[in-house]
PDB file of N, CA and C in Angstrom:
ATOM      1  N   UNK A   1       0.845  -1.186   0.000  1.00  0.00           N
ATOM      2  CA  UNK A   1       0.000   0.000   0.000  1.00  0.00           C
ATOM      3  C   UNK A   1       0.886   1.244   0.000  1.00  0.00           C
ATOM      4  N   UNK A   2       0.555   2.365  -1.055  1.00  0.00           N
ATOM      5  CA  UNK A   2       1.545   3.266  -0.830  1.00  0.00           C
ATOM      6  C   UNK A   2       1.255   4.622   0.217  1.00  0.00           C
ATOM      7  N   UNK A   3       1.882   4.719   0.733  1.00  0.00           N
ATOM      8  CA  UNK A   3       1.625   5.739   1.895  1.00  0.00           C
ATOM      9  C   UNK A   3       1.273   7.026   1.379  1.00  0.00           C
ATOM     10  N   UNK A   4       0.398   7.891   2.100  1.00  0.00           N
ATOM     11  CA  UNK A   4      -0.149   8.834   1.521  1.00  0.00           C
ATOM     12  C   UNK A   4       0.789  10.325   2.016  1.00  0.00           C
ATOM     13  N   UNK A   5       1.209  11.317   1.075  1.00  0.00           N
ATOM     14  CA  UNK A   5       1.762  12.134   1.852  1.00  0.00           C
ATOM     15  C   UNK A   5       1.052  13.478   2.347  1.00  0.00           C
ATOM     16  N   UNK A   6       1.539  14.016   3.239  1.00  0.00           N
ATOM     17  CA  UNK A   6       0.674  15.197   3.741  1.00  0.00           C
ATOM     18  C   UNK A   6       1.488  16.465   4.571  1.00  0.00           C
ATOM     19  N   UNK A   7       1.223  17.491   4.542  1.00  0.00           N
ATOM     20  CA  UNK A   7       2.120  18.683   5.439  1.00  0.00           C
ATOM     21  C   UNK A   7       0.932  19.039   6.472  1.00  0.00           C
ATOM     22  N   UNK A   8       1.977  19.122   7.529  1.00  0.00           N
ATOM     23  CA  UNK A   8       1.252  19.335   8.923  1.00  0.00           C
ATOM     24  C   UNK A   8       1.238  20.819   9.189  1.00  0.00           C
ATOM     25  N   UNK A   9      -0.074  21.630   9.375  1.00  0.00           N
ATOM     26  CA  UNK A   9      -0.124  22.976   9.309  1.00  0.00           C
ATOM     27  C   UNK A   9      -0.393  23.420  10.840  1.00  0.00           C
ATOM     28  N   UNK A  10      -0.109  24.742  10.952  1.00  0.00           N
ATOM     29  CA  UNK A  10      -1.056  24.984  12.387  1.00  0.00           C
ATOM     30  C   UNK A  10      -1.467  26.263  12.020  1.00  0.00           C
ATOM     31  N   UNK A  11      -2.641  26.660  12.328  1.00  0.00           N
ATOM     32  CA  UNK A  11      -2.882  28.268  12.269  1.00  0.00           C
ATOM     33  C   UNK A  11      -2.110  29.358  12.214  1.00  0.00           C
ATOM     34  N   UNK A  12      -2.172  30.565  11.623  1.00  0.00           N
ATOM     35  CA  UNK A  12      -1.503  31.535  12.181  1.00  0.00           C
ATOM     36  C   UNK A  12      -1.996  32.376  13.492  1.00  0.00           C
ATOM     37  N   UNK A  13      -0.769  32.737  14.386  1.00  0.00           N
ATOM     38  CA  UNK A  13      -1.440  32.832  15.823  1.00  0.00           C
ATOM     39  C   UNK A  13      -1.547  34.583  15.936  1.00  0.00           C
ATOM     40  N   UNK A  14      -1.124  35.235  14.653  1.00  0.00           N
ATOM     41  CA  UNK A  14      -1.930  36.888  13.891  1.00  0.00           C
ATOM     42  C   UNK A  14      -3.202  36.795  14.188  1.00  0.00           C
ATOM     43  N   UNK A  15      -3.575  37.620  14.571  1.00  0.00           N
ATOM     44  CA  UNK A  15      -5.504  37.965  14.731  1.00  0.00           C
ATOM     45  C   UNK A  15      -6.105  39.517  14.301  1.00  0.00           C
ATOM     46  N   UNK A  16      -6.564  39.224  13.185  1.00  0.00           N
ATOM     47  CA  UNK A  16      -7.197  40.947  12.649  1.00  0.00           C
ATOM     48  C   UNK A  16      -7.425  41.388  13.763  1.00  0.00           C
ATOM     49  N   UNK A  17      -8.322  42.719  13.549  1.00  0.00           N
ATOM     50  CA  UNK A  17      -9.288  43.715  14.600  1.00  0.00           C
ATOM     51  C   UNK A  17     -10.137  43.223  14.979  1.00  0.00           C
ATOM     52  N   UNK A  18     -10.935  41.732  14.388  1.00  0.00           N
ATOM     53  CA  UNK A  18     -12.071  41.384  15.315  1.00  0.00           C
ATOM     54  C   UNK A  18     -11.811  40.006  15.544  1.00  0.00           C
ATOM     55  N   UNK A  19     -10.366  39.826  15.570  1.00  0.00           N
ATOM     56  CA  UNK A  19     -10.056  38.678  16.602  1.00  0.00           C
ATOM     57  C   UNK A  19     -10.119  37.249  15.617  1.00  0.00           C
ATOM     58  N   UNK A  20     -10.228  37.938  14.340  1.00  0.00           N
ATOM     59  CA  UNK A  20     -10.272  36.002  13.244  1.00  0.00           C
ATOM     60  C   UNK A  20      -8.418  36.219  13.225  1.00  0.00           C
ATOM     61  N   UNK A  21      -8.085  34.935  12.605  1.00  0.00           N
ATOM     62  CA  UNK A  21      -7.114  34.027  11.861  1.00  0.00           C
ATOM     63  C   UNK A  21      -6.746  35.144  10.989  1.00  0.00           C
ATOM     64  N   UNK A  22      -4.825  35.700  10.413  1.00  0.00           N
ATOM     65  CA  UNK A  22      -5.231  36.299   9.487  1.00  0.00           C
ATOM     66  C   UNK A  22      -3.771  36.050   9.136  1.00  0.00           C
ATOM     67  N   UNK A  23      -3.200  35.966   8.159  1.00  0.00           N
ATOM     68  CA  UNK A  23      -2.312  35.492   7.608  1.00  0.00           C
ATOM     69  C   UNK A  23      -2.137  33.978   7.176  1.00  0.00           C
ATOM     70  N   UNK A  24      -1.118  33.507   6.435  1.00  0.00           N
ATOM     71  CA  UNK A  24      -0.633  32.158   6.524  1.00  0.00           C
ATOM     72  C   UNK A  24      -0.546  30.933   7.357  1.00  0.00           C
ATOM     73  N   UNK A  25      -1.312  30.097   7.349  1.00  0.00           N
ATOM     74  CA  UNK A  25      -0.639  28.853   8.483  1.00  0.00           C
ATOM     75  C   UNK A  25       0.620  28.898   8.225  1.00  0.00           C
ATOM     76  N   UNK A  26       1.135  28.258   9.341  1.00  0.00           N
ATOM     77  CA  UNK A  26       2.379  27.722   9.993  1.00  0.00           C
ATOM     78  C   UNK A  26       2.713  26.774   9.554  1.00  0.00           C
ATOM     79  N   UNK A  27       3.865  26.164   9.060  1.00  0.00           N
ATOM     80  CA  UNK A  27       4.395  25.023   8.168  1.00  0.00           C
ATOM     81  C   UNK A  27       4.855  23.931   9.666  1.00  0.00           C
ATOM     82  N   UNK A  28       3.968  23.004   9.769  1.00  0.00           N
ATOM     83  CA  UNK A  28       5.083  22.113  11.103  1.00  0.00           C
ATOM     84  C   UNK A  28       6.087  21.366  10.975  1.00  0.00           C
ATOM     85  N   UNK A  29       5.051  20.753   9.630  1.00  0.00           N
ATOM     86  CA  UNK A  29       6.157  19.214   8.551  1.00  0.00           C
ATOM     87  C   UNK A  29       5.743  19.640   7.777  1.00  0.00           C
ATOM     88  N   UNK A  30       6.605  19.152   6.683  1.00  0.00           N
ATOM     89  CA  UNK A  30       6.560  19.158   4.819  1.00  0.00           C
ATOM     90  C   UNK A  30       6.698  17.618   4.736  1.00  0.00           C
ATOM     91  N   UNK A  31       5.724  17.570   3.424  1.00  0.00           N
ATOM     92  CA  UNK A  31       5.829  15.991   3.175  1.00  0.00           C
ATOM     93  C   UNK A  31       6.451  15.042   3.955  1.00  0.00           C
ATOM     94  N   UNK A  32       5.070  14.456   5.123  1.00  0.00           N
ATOM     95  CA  UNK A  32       5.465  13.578   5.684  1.00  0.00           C
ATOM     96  C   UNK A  32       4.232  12.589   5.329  1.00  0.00           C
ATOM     97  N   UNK A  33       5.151  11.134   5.155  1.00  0.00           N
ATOM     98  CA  UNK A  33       4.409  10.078   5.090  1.00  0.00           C
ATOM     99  C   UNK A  33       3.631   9.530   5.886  1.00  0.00           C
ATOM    100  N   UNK A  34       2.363   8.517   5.662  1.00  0.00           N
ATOM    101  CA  UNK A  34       1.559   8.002   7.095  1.00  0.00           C
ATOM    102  C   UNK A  34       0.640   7.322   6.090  1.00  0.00           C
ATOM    103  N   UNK A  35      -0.316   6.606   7.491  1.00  0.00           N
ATOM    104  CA  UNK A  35      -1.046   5.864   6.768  1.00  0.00           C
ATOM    105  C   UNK A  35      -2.807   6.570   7.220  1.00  0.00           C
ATOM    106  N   UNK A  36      -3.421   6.373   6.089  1.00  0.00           N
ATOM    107  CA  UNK A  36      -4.779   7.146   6.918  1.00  0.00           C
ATOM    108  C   UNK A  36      -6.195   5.884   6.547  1.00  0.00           C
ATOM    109  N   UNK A  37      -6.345   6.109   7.774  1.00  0.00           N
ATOM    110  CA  UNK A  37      -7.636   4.684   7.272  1.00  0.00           C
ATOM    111  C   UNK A  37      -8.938   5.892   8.127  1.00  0.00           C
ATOM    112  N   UNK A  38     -10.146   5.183   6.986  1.00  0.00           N
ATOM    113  CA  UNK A  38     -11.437   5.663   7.559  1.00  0.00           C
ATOM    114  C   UNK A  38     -11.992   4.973   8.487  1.00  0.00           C
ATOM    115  N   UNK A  39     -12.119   5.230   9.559  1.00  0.00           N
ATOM    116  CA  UNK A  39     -13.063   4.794  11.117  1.00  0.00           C
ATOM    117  C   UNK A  39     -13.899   4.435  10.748  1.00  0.00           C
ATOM    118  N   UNK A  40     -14.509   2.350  11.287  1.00  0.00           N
ATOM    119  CA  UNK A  40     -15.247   2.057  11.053  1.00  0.00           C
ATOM    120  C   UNK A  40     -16.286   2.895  12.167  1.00  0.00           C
ATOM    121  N   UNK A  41     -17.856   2.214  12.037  1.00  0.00           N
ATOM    122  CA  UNK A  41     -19.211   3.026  12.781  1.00  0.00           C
ATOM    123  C   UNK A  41     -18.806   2.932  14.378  1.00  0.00           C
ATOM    124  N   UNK A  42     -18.269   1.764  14.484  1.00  0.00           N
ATOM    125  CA  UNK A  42     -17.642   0.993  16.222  1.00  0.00           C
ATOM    126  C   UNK A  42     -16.390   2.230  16.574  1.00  0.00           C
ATOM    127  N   UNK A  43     -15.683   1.828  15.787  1.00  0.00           N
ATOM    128  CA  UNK A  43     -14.541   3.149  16.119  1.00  0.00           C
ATOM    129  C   UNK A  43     -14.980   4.589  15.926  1.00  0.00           C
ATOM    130  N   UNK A  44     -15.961   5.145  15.507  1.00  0.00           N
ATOM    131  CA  UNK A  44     -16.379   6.409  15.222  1.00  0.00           C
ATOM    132  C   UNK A  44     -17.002   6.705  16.775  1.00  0.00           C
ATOM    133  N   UNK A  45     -17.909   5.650  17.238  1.00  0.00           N
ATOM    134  CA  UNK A  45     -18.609   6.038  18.227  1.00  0.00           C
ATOM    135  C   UNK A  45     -17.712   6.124  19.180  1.00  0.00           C
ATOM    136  N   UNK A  46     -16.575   5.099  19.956  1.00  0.00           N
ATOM    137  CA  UNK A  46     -15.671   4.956  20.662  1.00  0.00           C
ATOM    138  C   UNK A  46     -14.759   6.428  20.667  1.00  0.00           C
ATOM    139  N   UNK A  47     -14.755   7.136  19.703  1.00  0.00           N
ATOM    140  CA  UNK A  47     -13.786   8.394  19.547  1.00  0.00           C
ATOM    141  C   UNK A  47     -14.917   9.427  19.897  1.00  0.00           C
ATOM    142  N   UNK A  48     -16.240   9.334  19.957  1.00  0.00           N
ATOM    143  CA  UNK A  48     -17.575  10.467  20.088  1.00  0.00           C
ATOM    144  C   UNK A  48     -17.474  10.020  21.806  1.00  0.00           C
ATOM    145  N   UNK A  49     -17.492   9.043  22.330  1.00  0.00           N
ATOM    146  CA  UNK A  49     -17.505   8.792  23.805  1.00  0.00           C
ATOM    147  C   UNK A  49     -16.141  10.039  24.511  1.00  0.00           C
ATOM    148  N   UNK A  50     -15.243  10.088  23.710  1.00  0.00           N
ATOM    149  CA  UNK A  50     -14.465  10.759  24.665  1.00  0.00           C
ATOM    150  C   UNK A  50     -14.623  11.908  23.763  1.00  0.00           C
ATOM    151  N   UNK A  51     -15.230  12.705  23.539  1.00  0.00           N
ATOM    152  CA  UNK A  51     -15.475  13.924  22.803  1.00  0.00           C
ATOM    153  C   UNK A  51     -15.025  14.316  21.594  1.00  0.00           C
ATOM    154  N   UNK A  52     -14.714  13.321  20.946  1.00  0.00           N
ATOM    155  CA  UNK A  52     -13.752  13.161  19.688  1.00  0.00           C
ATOM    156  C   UNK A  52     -14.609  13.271  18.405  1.00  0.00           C
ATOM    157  N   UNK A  53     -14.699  14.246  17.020  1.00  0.00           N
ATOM    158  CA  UNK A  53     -15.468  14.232  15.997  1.00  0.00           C
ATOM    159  C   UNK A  53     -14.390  13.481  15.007  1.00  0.00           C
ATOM    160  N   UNK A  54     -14.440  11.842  14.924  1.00  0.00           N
ATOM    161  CA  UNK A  54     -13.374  11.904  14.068  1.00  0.00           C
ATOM    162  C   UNK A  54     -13.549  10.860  12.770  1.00  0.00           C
ATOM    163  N   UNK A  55     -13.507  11.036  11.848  1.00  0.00           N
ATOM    164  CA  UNK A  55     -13.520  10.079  10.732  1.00  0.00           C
ATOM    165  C   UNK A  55     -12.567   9.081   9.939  1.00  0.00           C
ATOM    166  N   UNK A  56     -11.127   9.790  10.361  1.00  0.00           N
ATOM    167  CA  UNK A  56      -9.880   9.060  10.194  1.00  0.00           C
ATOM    168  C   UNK A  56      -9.169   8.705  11.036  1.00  0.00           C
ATOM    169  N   UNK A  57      -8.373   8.020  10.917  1.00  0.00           N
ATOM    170  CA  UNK A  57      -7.321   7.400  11.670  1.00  0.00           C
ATOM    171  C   UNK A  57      -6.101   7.570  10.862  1.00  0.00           C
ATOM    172  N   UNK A  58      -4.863   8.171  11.242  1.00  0.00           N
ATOM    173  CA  UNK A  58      -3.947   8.693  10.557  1.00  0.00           C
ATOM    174  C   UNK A  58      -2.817   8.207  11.690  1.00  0.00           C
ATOM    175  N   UNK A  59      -1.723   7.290  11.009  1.00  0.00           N
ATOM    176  CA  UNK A  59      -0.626   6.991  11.982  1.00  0.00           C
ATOM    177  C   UNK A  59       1.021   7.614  11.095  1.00  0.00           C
ATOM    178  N   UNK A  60       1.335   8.070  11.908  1.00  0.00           N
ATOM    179  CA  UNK A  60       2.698   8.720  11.220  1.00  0.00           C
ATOM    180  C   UNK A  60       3.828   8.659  12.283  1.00  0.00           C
ATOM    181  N   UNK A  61       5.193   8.749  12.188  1.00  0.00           N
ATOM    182  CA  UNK A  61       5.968   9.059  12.580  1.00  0.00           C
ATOM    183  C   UNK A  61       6.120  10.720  12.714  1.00  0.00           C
ATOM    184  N   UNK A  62       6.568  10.971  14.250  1.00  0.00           N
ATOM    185  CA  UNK A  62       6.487  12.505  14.661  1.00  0.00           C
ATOM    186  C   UNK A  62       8.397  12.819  14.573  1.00  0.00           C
ATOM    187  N   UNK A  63       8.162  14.226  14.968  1.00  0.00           N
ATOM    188  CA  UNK A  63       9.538  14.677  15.292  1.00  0.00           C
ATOM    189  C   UNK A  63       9.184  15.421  16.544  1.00  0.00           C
ATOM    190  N   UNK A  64       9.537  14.939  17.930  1.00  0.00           N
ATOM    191  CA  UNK A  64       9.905  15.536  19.327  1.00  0.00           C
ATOM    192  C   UNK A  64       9.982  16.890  19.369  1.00  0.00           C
ATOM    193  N   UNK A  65      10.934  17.357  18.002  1.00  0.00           N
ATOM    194  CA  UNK A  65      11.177  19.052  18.384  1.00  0.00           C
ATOM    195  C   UNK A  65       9.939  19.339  17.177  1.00  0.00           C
ATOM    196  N   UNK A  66       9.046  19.061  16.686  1.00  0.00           N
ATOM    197  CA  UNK A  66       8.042  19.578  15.865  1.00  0.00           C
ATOM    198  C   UNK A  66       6.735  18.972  16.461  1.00  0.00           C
ATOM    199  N   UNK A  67       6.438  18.797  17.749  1.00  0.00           N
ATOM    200  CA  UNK A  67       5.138  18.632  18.069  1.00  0.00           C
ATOM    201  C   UNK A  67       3.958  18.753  17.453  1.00  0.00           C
ATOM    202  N   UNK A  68       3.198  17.726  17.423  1.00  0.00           N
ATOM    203  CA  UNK A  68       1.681  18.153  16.664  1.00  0.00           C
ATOM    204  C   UNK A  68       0.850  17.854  18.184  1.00  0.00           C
ATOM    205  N   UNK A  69      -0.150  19.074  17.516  1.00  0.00           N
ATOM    206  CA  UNK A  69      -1.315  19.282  18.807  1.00  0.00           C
ATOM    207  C   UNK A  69      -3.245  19.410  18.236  1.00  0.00           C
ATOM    208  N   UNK A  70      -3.908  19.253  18.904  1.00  0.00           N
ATOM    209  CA  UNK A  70      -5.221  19.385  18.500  1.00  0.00           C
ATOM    210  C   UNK A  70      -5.267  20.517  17.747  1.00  0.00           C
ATOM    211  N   UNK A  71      -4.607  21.313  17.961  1.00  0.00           N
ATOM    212  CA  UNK A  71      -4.750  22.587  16.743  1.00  0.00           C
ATOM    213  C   UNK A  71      -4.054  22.725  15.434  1.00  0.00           C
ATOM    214  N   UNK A  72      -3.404  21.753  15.203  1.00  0.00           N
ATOM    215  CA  UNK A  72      -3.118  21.579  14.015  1.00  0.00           C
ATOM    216  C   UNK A  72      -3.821  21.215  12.814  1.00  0.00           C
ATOM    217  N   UNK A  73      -3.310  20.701  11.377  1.00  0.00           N
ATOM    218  CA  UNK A  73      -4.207  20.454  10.614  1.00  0.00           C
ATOM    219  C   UNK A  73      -3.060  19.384   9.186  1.00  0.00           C
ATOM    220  N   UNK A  74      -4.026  18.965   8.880  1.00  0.00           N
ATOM    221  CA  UNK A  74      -3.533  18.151   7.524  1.00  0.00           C
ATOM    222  C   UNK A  74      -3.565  18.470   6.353  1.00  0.00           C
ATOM    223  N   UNK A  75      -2.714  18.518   5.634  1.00  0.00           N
ATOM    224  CA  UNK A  75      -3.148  19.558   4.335  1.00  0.00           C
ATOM    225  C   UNK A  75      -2.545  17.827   2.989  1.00  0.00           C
ATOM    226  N   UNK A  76      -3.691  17.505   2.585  1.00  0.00           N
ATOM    227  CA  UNK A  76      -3.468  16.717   1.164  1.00  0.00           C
ATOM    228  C   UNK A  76      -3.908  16.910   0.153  1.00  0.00           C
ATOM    229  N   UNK A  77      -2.803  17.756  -0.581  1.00  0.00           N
ATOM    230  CA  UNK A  77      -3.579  18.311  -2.078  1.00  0.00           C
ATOM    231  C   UNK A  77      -4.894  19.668  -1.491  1.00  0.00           C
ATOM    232  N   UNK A  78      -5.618  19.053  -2.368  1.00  0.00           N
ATOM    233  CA  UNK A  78      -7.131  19.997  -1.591  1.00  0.00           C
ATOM    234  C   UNK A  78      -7.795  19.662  -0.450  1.00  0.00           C
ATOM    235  N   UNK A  79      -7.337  18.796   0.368  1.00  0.00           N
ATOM    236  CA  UNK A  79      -8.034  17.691   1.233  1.00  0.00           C
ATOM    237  C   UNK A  79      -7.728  18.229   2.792  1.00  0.00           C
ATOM    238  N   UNK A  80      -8.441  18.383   3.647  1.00  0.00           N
ATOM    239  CA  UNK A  80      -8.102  19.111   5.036  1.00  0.00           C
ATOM    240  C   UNK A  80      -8.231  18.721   6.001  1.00  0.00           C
ATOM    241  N   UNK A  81      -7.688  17.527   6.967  1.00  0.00           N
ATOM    242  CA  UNK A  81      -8.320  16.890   7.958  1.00  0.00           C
ATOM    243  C   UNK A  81      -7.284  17.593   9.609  1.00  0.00           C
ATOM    244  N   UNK A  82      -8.542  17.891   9.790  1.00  0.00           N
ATOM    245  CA  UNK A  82      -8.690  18.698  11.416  1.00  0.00           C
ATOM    246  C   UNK A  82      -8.040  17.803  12.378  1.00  0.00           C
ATOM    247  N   UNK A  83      -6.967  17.647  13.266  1.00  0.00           N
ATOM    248  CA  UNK A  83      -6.778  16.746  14.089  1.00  0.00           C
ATOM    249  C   UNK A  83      -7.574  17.207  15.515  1.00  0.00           C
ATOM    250  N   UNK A  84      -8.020  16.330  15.792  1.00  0.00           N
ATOM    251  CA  UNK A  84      -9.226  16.354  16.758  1.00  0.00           C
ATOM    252  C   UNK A  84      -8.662  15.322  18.216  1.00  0.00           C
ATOM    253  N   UNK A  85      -7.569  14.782  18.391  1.00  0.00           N
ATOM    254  CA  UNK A  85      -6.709  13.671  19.416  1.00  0.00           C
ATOM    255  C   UNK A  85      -5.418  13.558  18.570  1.00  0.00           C
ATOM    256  N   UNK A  86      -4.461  13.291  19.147  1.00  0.00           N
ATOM    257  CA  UNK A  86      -3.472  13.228  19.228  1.00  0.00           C
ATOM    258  C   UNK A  86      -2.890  11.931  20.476  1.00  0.00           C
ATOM    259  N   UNK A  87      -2.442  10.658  19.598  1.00  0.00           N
ATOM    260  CA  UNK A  87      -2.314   9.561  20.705  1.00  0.00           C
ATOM    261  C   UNK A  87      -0.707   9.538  20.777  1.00  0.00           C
ATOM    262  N   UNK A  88       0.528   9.568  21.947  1.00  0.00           N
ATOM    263  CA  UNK A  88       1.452   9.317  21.381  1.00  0.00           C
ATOM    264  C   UNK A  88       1.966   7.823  21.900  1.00  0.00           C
ATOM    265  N   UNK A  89       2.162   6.912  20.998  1.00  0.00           N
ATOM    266  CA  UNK A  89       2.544   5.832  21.355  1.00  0.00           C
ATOM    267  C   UNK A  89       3.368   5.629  22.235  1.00  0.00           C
ATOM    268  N   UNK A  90       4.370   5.629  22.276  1.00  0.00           N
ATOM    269  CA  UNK A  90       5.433   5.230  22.733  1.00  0.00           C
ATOM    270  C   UNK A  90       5.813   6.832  23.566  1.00  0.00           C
ATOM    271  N   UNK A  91       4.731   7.647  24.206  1.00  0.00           N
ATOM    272  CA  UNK A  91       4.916   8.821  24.646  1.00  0.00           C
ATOM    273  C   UNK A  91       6.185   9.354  24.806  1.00  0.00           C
ATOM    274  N   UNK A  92       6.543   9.801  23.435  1.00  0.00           N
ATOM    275  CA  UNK A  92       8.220  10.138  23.095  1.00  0.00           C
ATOM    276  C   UNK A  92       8.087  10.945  22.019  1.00  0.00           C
ATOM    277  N   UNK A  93       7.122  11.235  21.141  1.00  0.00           N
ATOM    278  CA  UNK A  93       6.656  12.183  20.120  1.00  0.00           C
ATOM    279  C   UNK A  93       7.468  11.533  18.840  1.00  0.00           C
ATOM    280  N   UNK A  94       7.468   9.944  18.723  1.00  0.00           N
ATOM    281  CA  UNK A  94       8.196   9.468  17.342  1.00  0.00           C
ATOM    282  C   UNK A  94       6.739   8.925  16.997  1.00  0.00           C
ATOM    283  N   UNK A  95       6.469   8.087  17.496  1.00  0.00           N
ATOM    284  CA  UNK A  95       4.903   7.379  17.048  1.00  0.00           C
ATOM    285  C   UNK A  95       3.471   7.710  17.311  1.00  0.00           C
ATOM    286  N   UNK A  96       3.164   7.958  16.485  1.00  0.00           N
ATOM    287  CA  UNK A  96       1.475   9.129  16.646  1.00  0.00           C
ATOM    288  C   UNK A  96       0.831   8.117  15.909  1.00  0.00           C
ATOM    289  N   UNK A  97      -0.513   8.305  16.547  1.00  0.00           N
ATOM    290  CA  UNK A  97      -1.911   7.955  15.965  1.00  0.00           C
ATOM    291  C   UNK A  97      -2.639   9.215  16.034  1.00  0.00           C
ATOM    292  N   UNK A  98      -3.116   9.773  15.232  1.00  0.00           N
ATOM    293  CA  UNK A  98      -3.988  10.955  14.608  1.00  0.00           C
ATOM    294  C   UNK A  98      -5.523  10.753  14.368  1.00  0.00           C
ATOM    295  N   UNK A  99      -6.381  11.218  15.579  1.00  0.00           N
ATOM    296  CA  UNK A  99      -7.712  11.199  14.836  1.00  0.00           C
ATOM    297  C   UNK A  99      -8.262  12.525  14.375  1.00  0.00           C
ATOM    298  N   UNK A 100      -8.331  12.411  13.087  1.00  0.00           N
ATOM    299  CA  UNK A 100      -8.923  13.859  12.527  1.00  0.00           C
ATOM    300  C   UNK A 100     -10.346  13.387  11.854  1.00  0.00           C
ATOM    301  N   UNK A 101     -10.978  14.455  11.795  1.00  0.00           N
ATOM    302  CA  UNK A 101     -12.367  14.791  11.071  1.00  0.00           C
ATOM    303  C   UNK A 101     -11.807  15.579   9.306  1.00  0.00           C
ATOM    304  N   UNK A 102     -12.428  15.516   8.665  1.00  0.00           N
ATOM    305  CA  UNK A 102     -12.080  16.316   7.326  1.00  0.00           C
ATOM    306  C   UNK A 102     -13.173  17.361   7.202  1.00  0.00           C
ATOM    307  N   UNK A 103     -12.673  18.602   6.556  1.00  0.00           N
ATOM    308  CA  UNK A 103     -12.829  20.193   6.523  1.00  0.00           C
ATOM    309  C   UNK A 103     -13.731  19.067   4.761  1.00  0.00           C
ATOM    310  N   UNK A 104     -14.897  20.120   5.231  1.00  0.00           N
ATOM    311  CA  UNK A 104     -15.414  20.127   3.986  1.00  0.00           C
ATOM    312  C   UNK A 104     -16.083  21.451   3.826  1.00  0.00           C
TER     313      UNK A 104
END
């Protein structure tokens, strides 16, 4: 299966005069590889129990000094998935499981 690639964004933390988003996201990663599977109905609900809106499951290798956080985002091609949890495996920031929802 070939791995899908994606750049990890975060907001810009600029805020116009009435307090929106205003400039460029933040670059975290550039083309990083992972795997993204769609949440079956069992796993969808299990991620809604702990307050989680999530439709994917996204596992990647992290970088320690480039943290990803619930406020980040996924950028594939035109494709936008919101990270909504953040699991770290091996709580060391190399092995992530990612549950995001997608921006439509």
């Amino acid at each position: 299966m070939k791995p899908h690639i994606v750049n990890v964004m975060r907001p810009t933390k600029s805020k116009g005069t009435l307090g929106q988003s205003q400039g460029e996201p933040e670059v975290v990663r550039r083309n990083v590889p992972c795997s993204i599977k769609t949440l079956t109905g069992t796993e969808q609900e299990r991620a809604r129990q702990n307050g989680v809106t999530a439709t994917y499951k996204v596992e990647m290798y992290g970088d320690p000094s480039k943290p990803i956080d619930e406020k980040c985002f996924l950028q594939m091609g035109t494709r936008t998935l919101n990270v909504s949890q953040v699991e770290d495996v091996a709580f060391n920031g190399v092995q992530l499981v990612l549950l995001c929802g997608e921006n439509k």
